[in-house]
C-alpha atoms as a PDB file:
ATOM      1  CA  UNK A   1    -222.406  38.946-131.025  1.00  0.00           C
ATOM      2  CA  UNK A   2    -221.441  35.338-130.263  1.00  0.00           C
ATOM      3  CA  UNK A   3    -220.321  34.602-127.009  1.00  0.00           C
ATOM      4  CA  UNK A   4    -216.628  33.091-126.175  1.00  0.00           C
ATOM      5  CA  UNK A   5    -216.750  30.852-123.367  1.00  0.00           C
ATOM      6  CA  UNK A   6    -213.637  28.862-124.018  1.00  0.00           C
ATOM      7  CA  UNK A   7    -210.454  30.121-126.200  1.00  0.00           C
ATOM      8  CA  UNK A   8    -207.632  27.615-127.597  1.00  0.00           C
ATOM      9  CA  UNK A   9    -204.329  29.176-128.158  1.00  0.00           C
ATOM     10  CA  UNK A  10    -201.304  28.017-130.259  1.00  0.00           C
ATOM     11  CA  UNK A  11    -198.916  29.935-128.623  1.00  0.00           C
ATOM     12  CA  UNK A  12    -196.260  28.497-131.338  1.00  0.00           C
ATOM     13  CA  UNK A  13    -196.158  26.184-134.312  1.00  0.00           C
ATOM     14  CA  UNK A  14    -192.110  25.130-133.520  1.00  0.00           C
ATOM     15  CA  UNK A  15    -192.209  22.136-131.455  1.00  0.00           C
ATOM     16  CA  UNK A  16    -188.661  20.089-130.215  1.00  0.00           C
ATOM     17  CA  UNK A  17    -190.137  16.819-131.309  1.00  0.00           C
ATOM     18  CA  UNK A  18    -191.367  15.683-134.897  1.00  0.00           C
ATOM     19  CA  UNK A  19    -194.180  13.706-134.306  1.00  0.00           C
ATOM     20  CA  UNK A  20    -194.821  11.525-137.540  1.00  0.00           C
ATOM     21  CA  UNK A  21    -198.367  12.364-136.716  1.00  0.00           C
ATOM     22  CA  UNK A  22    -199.125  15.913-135.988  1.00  0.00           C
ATOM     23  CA  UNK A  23    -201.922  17.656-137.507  1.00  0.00           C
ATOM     24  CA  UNK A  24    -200.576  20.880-137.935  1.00  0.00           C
ATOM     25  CA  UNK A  25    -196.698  20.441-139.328  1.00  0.00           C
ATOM     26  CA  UNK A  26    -195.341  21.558-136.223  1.00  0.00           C
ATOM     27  CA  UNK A  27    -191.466  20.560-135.765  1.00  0.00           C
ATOM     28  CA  UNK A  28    -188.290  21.310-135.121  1.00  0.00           C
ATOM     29  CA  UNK A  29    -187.239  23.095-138.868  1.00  0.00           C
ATOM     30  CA  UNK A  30    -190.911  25.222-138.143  1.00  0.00           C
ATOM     31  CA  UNK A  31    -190.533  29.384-139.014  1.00  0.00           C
ATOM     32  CA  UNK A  32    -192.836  30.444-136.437  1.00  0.00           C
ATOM     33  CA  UNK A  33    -193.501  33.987-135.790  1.00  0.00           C
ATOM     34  CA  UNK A  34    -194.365  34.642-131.952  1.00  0.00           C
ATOM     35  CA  UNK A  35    -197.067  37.226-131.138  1.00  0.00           C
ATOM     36  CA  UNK A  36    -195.785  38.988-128.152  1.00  0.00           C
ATOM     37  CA  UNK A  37    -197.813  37.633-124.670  1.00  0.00           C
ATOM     38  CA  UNK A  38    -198.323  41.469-124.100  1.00  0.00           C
ATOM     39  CA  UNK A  39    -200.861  41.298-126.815  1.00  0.00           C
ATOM     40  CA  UNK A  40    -202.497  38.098-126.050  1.00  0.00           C
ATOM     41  CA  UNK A  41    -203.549  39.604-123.020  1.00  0.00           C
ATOM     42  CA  UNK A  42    -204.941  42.233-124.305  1.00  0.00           C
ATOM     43  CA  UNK A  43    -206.484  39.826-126.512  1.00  0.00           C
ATOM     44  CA  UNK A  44    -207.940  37.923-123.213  1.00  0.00           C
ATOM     45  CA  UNK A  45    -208.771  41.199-121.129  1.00  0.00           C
ATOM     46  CA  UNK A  46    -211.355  41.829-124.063  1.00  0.00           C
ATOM     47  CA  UNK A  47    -213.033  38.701-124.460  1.00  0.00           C
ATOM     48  CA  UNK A  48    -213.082  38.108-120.615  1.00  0.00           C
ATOM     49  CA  UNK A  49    -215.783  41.030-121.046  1.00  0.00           C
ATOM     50  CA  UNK A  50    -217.270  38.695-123.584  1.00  0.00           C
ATOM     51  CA  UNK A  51    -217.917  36.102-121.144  1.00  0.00           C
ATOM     52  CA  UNK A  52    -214.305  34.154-121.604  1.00  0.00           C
ATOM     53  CA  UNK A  53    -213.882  32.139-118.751  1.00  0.00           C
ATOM     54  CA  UNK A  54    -211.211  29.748-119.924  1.00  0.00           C
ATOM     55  CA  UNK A  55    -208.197  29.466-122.445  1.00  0.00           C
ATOM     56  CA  UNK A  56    -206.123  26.673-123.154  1.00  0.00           C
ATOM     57  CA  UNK A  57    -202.396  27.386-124.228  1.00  0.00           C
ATOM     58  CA  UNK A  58    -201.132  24.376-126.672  1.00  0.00           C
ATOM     59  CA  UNK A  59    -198.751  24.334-129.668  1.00  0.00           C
ATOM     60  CA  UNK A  60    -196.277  23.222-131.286  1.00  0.00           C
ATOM     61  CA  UNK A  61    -194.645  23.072-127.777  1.00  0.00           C
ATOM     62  CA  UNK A  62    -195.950  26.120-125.571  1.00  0.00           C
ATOM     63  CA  UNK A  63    -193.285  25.892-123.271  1.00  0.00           C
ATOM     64  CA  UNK A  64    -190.817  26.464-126.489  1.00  0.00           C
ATOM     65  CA  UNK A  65    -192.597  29.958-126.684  1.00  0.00           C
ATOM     66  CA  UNK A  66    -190.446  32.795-124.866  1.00  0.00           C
ATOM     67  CA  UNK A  67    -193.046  34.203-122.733  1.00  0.00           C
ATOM     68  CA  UNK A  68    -195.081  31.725-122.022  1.00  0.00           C
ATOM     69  CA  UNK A  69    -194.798  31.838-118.565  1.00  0.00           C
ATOM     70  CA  UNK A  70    -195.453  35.688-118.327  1.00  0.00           C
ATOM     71  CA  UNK A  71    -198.781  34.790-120.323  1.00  0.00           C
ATOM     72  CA  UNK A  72    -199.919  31.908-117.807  1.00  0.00           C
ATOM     73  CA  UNK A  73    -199.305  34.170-114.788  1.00  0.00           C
ATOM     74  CA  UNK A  74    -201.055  36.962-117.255  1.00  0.00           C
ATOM     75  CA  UNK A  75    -203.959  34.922-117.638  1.00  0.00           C
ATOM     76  CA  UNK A  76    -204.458  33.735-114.198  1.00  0.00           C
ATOM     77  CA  UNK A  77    -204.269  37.454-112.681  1.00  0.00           C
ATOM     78  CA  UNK A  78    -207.274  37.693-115.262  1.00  0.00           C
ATOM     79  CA  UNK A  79    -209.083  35.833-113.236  1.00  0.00           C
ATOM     80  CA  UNK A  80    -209.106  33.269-116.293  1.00  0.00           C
ATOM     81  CA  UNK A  81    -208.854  29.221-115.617  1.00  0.00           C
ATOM     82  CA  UNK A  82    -205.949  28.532-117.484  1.00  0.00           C
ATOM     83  CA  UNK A  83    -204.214  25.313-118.616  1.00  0.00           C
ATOM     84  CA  UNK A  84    -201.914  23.915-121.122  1.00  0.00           C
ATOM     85  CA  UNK A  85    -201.167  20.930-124.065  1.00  0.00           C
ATOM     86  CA  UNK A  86    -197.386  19.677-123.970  1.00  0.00           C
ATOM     87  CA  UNK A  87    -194.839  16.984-124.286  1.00  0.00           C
ATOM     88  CA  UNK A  88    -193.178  17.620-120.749  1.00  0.00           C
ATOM     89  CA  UNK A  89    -190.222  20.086-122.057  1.00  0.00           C
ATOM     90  CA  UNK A  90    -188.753  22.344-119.411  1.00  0.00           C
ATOM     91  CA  UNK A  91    -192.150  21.322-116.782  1.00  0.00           C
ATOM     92  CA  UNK A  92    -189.380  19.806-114.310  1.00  0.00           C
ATOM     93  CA  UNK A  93    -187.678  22.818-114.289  1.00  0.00           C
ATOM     94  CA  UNK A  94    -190.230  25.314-114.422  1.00  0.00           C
ATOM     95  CA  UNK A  95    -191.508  23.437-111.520  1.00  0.00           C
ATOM     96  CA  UNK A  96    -189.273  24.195-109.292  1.00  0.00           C
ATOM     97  CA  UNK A  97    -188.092  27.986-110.831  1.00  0.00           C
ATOM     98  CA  UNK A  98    -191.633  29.105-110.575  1.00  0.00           C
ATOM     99  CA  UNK A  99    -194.290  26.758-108.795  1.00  0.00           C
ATOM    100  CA  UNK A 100    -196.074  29.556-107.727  1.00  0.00           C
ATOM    101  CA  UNK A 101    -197.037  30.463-111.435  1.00  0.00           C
ATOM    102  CA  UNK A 102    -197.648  26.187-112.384  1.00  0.00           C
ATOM    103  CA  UNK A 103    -199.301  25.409-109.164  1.00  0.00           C
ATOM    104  CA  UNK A 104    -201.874  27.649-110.147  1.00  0.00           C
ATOM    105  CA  UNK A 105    -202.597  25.675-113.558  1.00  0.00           C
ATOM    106  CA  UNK A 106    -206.682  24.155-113.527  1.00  0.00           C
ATOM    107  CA  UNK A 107    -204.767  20.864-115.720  1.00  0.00           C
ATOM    108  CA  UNK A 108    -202.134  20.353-117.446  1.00  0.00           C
ATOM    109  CA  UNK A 109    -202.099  17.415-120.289  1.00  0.00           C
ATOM    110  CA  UNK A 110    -199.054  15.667-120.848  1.00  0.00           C
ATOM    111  CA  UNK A 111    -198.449  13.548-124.290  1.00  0.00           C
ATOM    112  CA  UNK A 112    -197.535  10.351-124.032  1.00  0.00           C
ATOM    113  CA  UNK A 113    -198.227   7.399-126.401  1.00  0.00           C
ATOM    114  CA  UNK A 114    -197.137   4.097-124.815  1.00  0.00           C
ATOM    115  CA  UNK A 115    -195.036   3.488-121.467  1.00  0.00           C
ATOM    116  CA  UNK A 116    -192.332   1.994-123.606  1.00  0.00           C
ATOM    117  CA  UNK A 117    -189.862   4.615-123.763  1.00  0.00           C
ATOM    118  CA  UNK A 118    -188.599   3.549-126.940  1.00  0.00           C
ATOM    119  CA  UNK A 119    -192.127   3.142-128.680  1.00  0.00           C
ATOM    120  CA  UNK A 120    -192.816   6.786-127.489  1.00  0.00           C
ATOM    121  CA  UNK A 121    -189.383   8.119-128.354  1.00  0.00           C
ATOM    122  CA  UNK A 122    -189.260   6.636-131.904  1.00  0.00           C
ATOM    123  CA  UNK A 123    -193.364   8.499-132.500  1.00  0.00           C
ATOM    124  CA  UNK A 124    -192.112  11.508-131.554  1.00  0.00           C
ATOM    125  CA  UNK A 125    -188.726  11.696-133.636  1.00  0.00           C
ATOM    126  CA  UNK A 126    -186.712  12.266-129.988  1.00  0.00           C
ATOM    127  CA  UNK A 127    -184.897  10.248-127.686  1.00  0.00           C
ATOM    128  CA  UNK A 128    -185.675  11.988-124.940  1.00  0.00           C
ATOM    129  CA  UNK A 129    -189.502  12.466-125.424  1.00  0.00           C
ATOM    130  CA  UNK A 130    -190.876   9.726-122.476  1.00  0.00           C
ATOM    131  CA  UNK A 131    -188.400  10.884-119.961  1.00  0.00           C
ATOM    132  CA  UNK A 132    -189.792  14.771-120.440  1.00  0.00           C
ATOM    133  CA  UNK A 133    -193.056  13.468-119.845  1.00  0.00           C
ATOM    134  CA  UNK A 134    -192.317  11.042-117.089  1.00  0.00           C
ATOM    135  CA  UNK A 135    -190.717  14.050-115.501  1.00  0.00           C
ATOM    136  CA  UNK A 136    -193.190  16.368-116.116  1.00  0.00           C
ATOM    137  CA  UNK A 137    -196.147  14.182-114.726  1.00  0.00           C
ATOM    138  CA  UNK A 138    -194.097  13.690-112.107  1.00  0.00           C
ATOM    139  CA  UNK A 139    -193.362  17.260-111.340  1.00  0.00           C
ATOM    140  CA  UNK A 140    -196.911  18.295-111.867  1.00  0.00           C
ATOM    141  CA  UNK A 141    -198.353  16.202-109.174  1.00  0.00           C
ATOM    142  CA  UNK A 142    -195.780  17.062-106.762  1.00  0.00           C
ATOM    143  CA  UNK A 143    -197.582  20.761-107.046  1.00  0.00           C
ATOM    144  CA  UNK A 144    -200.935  19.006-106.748  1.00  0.00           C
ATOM    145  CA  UNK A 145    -202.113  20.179-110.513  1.00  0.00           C
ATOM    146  CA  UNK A 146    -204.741  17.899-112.159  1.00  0.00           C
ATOM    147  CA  UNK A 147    -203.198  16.161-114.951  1.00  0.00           C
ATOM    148  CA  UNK A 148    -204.335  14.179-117.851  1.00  0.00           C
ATOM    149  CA  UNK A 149    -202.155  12.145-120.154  1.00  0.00           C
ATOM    150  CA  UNK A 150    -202.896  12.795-123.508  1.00  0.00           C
ATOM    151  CA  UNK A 151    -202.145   9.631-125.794  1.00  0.00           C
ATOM    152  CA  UNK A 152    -203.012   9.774-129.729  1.00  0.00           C
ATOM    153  CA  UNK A 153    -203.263   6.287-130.364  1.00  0.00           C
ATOM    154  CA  UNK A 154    -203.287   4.136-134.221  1.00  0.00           C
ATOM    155  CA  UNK A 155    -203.489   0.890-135.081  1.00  0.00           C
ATOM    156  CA  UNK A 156    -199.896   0.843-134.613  1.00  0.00           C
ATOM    157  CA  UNK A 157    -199.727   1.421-130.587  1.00  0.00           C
ATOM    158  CA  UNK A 158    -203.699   0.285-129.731  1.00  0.00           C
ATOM    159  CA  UNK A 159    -202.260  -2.018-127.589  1.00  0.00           C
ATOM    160  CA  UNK A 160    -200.397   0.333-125.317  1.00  0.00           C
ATOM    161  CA  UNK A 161    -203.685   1.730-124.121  1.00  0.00           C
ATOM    162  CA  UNK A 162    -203.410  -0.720-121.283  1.00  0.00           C
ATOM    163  CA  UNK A 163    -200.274  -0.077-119.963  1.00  0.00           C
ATOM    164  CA  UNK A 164    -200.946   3.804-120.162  1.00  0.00           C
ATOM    165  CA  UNK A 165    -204.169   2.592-117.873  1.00  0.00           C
ATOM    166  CA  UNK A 166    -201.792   0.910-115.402  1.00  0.00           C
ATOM    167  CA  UNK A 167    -199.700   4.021-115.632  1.00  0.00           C
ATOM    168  CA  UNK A 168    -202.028   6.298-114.980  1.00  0.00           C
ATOM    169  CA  UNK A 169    -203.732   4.299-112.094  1.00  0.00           C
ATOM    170  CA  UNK A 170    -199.998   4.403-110.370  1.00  0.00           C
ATOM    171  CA  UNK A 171    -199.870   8.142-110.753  1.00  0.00           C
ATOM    172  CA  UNK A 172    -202.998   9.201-109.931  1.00  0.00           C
ATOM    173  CA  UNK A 173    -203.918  10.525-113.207  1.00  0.00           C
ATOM    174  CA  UNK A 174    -206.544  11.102-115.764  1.00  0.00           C
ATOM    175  CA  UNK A 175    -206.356   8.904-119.421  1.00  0.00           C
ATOM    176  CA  UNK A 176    -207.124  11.279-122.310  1.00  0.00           C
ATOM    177  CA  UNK A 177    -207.263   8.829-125.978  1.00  0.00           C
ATOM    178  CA  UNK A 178    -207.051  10.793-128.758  1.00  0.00           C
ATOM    179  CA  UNK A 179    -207.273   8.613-132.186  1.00  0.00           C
ATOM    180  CA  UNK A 180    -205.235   9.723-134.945  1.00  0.00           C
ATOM    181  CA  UNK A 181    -206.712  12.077-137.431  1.00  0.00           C
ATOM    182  CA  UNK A 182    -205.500  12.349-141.209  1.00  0.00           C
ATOM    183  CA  UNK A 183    -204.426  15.600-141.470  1.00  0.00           C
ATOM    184  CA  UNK A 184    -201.013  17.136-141.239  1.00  0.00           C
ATOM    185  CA  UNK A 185    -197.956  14.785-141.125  1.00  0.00           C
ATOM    186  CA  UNK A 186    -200.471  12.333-140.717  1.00  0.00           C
ATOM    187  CA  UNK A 187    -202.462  12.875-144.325  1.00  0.00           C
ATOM    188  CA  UNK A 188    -200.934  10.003-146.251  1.00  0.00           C
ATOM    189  CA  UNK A 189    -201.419   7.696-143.381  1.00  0.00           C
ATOM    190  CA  UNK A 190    -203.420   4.438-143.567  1.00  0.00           C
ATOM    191  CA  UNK A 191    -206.231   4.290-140.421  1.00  0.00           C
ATOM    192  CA  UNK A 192    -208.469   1.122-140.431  1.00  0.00           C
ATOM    193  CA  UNK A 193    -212.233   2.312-140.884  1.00  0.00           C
ATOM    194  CA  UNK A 194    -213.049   0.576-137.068  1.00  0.00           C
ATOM    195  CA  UNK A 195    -209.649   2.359-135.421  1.00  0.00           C
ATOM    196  CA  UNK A 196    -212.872   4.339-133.001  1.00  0.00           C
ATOM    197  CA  UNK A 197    -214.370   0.938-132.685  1.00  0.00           C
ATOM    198  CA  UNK A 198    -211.335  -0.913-131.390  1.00  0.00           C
ATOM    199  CA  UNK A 199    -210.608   2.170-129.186  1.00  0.00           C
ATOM    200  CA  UNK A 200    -213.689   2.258-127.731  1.00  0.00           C
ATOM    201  CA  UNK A 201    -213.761  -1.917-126.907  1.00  0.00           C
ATOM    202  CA  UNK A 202    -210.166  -1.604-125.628  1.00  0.00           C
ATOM    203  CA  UNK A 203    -210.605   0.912-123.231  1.00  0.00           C
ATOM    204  CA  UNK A 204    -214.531  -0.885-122.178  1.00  0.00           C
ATOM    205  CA  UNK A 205    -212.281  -3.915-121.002  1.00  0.00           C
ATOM    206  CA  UNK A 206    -209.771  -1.547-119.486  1.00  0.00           C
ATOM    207  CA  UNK A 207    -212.551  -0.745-117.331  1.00  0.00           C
ATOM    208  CA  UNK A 208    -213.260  -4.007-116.264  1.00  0.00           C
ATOM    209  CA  UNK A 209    -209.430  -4.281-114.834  1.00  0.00           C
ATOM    210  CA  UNK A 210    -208.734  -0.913-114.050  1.00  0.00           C
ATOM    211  CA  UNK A 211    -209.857   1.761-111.794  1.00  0.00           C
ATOM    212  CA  UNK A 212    -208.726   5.210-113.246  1.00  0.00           C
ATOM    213  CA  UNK A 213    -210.723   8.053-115.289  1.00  0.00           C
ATOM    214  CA  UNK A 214    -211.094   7.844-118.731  1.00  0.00           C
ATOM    215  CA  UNK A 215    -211.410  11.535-120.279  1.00  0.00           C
ATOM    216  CA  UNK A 216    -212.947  13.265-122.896  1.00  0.00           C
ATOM    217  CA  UNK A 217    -211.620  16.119-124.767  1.00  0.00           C
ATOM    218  CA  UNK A 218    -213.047  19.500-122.286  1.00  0.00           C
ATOM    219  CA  UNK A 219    -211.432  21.711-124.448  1.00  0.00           C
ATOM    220  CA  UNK A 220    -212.604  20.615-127.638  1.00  0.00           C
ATOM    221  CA  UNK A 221    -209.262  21.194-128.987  1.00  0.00           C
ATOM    222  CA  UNK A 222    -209.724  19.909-133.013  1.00  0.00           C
ATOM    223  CA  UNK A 223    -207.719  20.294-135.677  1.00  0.00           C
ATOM    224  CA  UNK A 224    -211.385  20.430-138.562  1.00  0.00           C
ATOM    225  CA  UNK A 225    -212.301  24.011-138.466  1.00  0.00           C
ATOM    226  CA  UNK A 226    -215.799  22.404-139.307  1.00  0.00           C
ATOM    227  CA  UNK A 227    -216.455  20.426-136.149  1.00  0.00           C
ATOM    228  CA  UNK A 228    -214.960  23.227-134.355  1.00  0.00           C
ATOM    229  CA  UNK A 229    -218.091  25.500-135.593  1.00  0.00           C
ATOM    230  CA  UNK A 230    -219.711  22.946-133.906  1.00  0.00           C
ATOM    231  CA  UNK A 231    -218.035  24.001-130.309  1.00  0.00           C
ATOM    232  CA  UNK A 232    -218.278  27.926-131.775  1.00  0.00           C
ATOM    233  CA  UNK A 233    -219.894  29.447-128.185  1.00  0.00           C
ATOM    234  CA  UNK A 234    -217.184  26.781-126.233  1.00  0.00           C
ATOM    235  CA  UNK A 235    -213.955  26.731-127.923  1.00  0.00           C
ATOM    236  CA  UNK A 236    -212.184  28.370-131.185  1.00  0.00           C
ATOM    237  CA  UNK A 237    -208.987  27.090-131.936  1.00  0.00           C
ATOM    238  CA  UNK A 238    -206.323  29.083-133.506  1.00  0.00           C
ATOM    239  CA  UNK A 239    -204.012  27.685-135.513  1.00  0.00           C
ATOM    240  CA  UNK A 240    -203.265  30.482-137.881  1.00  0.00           C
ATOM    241  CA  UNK A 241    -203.558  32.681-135.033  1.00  0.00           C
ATOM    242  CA  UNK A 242    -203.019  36.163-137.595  1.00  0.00           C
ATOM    243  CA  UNK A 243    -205.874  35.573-139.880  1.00  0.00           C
ATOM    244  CA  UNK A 244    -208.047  33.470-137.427  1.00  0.00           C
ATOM    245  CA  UNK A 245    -207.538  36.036-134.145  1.00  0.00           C
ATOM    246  CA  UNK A 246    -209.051  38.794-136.818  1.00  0.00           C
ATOM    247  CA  UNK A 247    -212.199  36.778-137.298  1.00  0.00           C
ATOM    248  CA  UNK A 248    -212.806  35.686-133.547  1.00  0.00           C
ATOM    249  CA  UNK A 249    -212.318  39.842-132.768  1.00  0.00           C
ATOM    250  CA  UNK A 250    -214.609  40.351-135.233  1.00  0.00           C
ATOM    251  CA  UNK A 251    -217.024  38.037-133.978  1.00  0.00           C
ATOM    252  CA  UNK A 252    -216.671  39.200-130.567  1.00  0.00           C
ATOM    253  CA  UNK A 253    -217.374  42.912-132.001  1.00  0.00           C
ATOM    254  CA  UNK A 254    -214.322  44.045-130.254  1.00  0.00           C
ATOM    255  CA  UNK A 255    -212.031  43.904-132.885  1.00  0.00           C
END
C-alpha cells in the first residue's frame, strides 16, 4: 500500500481562456464531463485514512466547475489543507459571496505571465485575462490568503520576469516561474535548449534588486506522468481523472 500524502485534482478540463501554451488542451470548445463533488469527497474521506493531508484543486479553470465551491468547503470540513490553480475567474466575486469558504484556502496561485495587460491577454486568447487576475490577487489578500503568482514563462516573455518581481514585491506576494513545457498546445513549439538557464540567471539578478520570495512548485503539479512517479508518496496528478482515479484507488487498496 503506497501512501498518499498530497492529491492534485483537475476538477475540469474546460477553461474560459485558450492559452497557446497549455499542456493539457484545456479551452473554451473543451467536452468535459464533471464528476459530481459528492464523489470526490468520498474520494478524499478515503484517502484521508491513507494519510492524505493535502489536495490541490486546478484545471482547466476550477472555478468554471459547478460545485467547486461545495468541494473546497467539503475538503476543508475534512480537515484537509486545501488550495487551488486559476486564472482569477469569478475569485472577486466569490470573495465577497462566500469569504468564509476562500478565507479558509492554505494558497491560492494566480496565473499571470507579464504585468502588461496586453502581453498577458494576447497568451491567454482573452481580453480580459490580467484584469481577472489583478482582481483576484487583489481580492485574495484582502481575506489574508497566501498567494503565489504563477507565471509560465518562454523565450518570448523572459523579460517580464522582472516586472512580475516588482509586482509581486507591491502586493505582498510569492513569484512562482514555471518554464514552458512541450506538451499540449505547446508540442510544436520551439524552446531554446538554455530557456532553464536564462530563467535561472534572470531571476539570480532579480534577487540582487528585489526583495520578494521566489517559489518552487509544493505541489509538484506536472504534466509527465514519469516525473510525477517520481513525487508518487507526495503528489498524483489527475488529468484523466476516470482511468487515473481507478489506479490511485487501487493503489491506495481502497478502491
Amino acid at each position: 500500500m503506497k501512501r498518499i500524502d498530497h492529491l492534485n485534482i483537475e476538477v475540469t478540463n474546460k477553461c474560459n481562456q485558450n492559452c497557446f501554451y497549455c499542456f493539457n488542451n484545456s479551452g473554451t470548445d473543451v467536452k468535459s464531463e464533471f464528476f459530481p463533488a459528492i464523489k470526490w469527497l468520498d474520494i478524499l474521506n478515503s484517502l484521508k485514512s491513507n494519510g492524505l493531508k493535502s489536495v490541490h484543486f486546478t484545471g482547466g479553470e476550477p472555478f468554471i466547475y459547478p460545485e467547486i465551491m461545495q468541494l473546497i468547503k467539503g475538503s476543508l470540513d475534512l480537515g484537509i489543507s486545501t488550495s487551488v490553480l486559476s486564472n482569477g475567474y469569478k475569485i472577486k466575486t466569490l470573495s465577497t459571496e462566500q469569504p468564509e469558504i476562500l478565507s479558509k484556502l492554505s494558497v491560492a496561485q494566480i496565473s499571470m505571465d507579464s504585468v502588461n495587460p496586453e502581453i498577458h491577454n494576447k497568451r491567454r486568447n482573452y481580453n480580459y485575462a490580467w484584469q481577472d487576475a489583478n482582481d483576484a490577487i487583489h481580492a485574495l489578500k484582502i481575506l489574508n490568503i497566501p498567494v503565489e503568482i504563477s507565471s509560465t514563462i518562454d523565450d518570448e516573455n523572459l523579460q517580464s520576469i522582472k516586472g512580475l518581481a516588482e509586482y509581486a514585491q507591491i502586493n505582498n506576494v510569492s513569484l512562482l516561474i514555471r518554464p514552458i513545457i512541450n506538451k499540449g498546445r505547446a508540442e510544436s513549439i520551439s524552446i531554446s535548449q538554455n530557456l532553464t538557464k536564462k530563467i535561472e540567471n534572470e531571476i539570480a539578478e532579480i534577487k540582487d534588486i528585489i526583495n520578494i520570495k521566489f517559489v518552487k512548485d509544493r505541489f509538484n503539479y506536472l504534466p509527465n506522468d514519469k516525473i510525477c512517479e517520481k513525487y508518487i508518496n507526495k503528489t498524483i496528478s489527475i488529468s484523466n481523472f476516470q482511468e487515473k482515479l481507478k489506479g490511485l484507488l487501487n493503489n491506495a487498496a481502497i478502491y
